[in-house]
Protein backbone atom coordinates (compact mmCIF):
# COMPACT_ATOMS: atom_id res chain seq x y z
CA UNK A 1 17.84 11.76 -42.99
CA UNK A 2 15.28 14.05 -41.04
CA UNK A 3 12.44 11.92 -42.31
CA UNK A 4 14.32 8.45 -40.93
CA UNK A 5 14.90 10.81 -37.61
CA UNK A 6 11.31 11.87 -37.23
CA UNK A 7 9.71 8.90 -38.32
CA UNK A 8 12.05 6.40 -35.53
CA UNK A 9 11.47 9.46 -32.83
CA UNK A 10 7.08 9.16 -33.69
CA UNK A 11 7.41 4.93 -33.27
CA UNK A 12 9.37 5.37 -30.53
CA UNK A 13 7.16 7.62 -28.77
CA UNK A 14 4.09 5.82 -29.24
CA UNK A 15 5.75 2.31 -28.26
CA UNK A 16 5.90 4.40 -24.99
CA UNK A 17 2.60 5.36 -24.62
CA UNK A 18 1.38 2.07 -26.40
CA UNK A 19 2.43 -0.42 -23.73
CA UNK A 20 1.00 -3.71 -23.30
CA UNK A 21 1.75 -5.90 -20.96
CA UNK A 22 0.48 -6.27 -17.42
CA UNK A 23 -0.67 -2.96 -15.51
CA UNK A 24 -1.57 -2.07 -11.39
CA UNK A 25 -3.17 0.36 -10.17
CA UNK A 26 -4.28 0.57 -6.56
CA UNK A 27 -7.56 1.99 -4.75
CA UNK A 28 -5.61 3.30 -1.68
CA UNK A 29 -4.49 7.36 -3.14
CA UNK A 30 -0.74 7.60 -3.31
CA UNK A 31 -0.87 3.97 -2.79
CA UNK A 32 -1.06 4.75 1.18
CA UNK A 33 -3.52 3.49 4.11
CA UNK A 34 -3.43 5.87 7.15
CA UNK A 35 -4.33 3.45 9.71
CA UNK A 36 -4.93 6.89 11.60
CA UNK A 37 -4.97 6.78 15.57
CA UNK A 38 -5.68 3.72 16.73
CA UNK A 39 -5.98 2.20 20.32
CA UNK A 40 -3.01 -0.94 20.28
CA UNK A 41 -6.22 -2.96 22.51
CA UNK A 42 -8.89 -2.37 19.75
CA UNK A 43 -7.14 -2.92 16.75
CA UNK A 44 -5.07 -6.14 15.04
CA UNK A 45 -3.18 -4.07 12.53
CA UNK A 46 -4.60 -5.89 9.52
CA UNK A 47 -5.00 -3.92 6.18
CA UNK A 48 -5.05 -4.50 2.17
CA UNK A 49 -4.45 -2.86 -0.13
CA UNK A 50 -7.09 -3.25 -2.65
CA UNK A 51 -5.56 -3.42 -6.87
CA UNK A 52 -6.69 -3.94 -10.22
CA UNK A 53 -4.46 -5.60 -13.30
CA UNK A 54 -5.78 -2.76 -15.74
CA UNK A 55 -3.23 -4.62 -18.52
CA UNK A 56 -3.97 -6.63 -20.90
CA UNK A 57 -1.55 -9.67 -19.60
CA UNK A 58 -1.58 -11.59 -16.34
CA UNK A 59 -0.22 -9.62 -13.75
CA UNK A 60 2.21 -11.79 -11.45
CA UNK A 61 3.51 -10.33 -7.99
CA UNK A 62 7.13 -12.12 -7.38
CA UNK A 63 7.76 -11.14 -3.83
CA UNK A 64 6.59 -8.43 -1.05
CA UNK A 65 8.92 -7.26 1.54
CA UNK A 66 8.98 -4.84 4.30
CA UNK A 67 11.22 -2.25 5.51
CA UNK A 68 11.27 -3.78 8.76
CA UNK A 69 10.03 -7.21 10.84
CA UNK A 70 7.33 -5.49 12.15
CA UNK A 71 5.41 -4.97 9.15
CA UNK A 72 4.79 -8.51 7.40
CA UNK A 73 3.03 -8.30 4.27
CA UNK A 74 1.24 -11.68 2.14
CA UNK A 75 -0.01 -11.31 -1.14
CA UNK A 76 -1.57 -13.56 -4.02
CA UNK A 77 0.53 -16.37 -5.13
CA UNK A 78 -1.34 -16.98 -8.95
CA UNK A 79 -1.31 -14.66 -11.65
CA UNK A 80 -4.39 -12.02 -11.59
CA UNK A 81 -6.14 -11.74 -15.15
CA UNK A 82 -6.57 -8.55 -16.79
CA UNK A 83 -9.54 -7.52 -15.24
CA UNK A 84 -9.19 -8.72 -12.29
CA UNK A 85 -8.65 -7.93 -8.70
CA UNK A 86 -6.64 -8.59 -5.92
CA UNK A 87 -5.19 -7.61 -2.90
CA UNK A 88 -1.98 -7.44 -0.52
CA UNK A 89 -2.65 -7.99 2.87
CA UNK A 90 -0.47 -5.71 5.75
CA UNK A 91 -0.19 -6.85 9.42
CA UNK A 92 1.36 -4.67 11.20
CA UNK A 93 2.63 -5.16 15.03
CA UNK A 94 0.91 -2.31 16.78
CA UNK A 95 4.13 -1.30 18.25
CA UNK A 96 3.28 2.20 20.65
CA UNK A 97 3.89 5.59 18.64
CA UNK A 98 4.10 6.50 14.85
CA UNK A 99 3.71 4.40 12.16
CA UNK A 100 5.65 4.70 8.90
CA UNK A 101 6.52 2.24 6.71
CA UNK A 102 7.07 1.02 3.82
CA UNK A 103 6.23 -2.13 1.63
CA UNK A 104 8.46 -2.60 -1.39
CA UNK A 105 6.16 -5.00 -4.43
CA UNK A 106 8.19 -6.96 -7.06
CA UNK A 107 5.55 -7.34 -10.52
CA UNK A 108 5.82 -7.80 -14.10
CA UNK A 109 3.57 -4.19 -14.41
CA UNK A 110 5.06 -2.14 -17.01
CA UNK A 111 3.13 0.72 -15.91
CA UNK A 112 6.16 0.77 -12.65
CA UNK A 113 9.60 1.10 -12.98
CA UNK A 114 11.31 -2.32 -12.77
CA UNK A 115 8.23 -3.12 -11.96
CA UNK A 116 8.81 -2.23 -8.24
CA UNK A 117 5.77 -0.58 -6.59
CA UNK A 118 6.26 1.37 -2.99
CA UNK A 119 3.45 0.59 -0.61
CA UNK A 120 3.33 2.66 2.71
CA UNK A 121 1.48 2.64 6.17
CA UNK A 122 0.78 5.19 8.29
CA UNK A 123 -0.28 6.37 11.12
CA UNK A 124 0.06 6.38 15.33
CA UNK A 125 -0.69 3.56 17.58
CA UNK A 126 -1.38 4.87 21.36
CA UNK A 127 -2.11 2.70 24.43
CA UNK A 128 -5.82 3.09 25.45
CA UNK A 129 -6.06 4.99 28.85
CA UNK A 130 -6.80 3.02 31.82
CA UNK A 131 -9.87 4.77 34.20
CA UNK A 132 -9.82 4.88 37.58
CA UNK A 133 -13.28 4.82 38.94
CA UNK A 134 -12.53 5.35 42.28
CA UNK A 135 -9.96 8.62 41.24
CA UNK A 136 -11.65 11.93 42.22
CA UNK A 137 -12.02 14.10 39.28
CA UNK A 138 -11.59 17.79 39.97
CA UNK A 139 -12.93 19.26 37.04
CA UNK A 140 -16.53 17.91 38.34
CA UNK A 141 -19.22 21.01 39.06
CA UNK A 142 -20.35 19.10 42.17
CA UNK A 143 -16.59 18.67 43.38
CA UNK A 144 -15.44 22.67 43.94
């Protein structure tokens, strides 16, 4: 009986670590872009996040959604090789003040849970200051 017992516990627990199937892994650490501080004027809001299928099956991404309307994400349509890369493209709004959100990724990875992969953004949009030229400046040597 202990030699059934160990022998179904060591298949199981290489079947585990012995996966196949399709596998993503993404350049962005934590699978995060900091879109840092950015000026709402200079900047469209347009990111990727960069990934690899590092299975050995196509990797197919079923849908992409957002935690909110102001994030909308697009993403490739055809399955990605093994091999292969691809990426997920992120527009964000550029609403004024913090950014944090997150973009939820339906796959057939095995290497996720369900297959569900979290996505996030982050960062802080601010409005770009507006100069007056013809404001005096008291902080100005010549001006005390």
């Amino acid at each position: 009986m202990k030699k059934y017992l160990l022998l179904a516990l060591v298949t199981f627990g290489s079947a585990v670590f012995a996966q196949s199937g399709a596998k993503i892994e993404f350049k962005d650490k934590d699978n995060t872009i900091d879109y840092g501080t950015v000026n709402k004027e200079d900047d469209n809001g347009l990111r990727a996040f960069v990934f690899t299928n590092t299975g050995d099956a196509p990797l197919i991404i079923k849908d992409a959604k957002s935690t909110c309307g102001c994030t909308v994400p697009s993403f490739p349509k055809e399955p990605i090789a093994p091999g292969q890369s691809g990426k997920i493209e992120v527009k964000y709004n550029m609403n004024t003040g913090p950014i944090r959100k997150t973009i939820t990724i339906e796959t057939n990875a095995v290497n996720y849970e369900e297959g569900r992969v979290a996505l996030k953004i982050k960062g802080e949009v601010v409005v770009k200051p507006v100069v007056n030229l013809l404001e005096k400046k008291s902080n100005s040597p010549l001006m005390q």
